[in-house]
Protein backbone atom coordinates (compact mmCIF):
# COMPACT_ATOMS: atom_id res chain seq x y z
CA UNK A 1 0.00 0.00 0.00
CA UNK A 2 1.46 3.53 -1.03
CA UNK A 3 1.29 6.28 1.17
CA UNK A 4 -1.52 8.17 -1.34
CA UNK A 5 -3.39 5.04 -0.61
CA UNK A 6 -2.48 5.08 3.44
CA UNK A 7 -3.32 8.79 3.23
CA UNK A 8 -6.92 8.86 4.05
CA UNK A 9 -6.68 6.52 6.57
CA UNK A 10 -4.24 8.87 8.49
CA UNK A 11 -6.09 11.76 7.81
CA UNK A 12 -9.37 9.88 9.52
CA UNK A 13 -6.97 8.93 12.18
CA UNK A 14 -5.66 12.40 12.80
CA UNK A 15 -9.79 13.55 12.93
CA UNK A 16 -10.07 11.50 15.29
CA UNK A 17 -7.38 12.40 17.74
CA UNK A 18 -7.86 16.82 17.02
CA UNK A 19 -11.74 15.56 17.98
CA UNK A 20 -11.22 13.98 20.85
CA UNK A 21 -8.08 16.56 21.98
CA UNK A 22 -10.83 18.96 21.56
CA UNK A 23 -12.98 17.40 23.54
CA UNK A 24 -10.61 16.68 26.65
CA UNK A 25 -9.92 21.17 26.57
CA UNK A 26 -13.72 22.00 26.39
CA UNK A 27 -14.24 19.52 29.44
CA UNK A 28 -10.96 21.03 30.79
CA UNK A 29 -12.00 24.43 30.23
CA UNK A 30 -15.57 23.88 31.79
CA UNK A 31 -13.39 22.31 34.51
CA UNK A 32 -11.61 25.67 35.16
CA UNK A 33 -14.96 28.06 35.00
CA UNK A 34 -16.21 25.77 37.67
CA UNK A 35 -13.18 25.95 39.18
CA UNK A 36 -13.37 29.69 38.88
CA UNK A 37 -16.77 30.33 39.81
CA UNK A 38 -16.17 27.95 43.10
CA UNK A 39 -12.80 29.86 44.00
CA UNK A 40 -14.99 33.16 43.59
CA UNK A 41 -17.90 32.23 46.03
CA UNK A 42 -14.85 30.85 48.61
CA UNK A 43 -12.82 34.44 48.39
CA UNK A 44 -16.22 35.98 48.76
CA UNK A 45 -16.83 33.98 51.90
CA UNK A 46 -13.44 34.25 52.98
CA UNK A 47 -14.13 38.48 52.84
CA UNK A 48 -17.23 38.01 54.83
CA UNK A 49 -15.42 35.82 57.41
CA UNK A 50 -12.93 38.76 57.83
CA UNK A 51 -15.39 41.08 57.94
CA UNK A 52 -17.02 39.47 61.11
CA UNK A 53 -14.05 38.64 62.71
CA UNK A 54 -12.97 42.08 62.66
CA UNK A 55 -16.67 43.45 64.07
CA UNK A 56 -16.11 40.71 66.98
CA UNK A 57 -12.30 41.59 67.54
CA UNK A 58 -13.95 45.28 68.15
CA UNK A 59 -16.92 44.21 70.32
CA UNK A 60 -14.07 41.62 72.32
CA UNK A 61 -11.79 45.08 72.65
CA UNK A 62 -15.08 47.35 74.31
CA UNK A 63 -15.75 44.44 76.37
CA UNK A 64 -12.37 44.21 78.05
CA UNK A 65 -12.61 48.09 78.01
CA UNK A 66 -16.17 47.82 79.78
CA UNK A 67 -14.72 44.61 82.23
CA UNK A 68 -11.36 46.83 83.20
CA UNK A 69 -13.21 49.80 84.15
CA UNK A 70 -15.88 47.91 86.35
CA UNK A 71 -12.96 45.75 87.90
CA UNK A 72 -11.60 48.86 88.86
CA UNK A 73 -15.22 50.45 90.16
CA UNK A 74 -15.38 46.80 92.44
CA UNK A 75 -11.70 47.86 94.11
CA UNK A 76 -12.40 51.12 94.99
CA UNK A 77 -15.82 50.31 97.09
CA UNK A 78 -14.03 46.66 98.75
CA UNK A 79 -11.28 50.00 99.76
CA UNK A 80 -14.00 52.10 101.43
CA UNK A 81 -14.32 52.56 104.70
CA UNK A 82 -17.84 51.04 105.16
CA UNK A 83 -16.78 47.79 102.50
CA UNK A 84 -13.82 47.06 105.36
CA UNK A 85 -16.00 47.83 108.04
CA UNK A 86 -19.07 45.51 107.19
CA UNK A 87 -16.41 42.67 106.57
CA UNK A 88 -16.93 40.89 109.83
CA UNK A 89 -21.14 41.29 108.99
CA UNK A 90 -21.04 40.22 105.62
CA UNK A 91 -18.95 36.99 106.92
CA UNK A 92 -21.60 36.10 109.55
CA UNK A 93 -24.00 36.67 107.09
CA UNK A 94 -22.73 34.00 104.74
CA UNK A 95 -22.60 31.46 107.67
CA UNK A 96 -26.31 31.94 108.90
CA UNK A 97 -27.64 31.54 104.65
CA UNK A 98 -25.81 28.99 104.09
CA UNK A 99 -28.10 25.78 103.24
């Protein structure tokens, strides 16, 4: 068989592998959109996620504030006068509630 005669057959042959080349990149490329749409949603989430943490990183920095200045409120009456004096009450107290 020449290779006029064989050429057809290669030709066919050749179709055959561009076609199914072809198809493997369109599924590939679908592949990536997915891939791109799915990578999208996650930064989008990601951003959100931030977001919050950084609202709850501020509300966790005003609540220490608030805790701090209320500690400090809670020593200065147990260094009154009357807080040191009642002492010996408040101790009696706790022994005639007690269940």
């Amino acid at each position: 068989m020449s290779i006029r005669e064989q050429q057809p057959e290669i030709e066919q042959e050749a179709g055959s592998e561009l076609d199914a080349a072809l198809a493997a990149t369109d599924s590939a490329l679908r592949q990536l959109d997915v891939a791109k749409g799915r990578e999208k949603q996650l930064r989008e989430q990601v951003n959100k996620l931030e977001k919050r943490l950084l609202e709850k990183e501020k509300e966790l920095t005003g609540l220490q504030r608030e805790l701090r200045a209320r500690s400090e409120l809670v020593g200065e009456f147990q260094r009154t006068l009357s807080w040191r004096v009642t002492k010996p009450l408040r101790a009696v107290r706790r022994l005639l509630v007690r269940p």
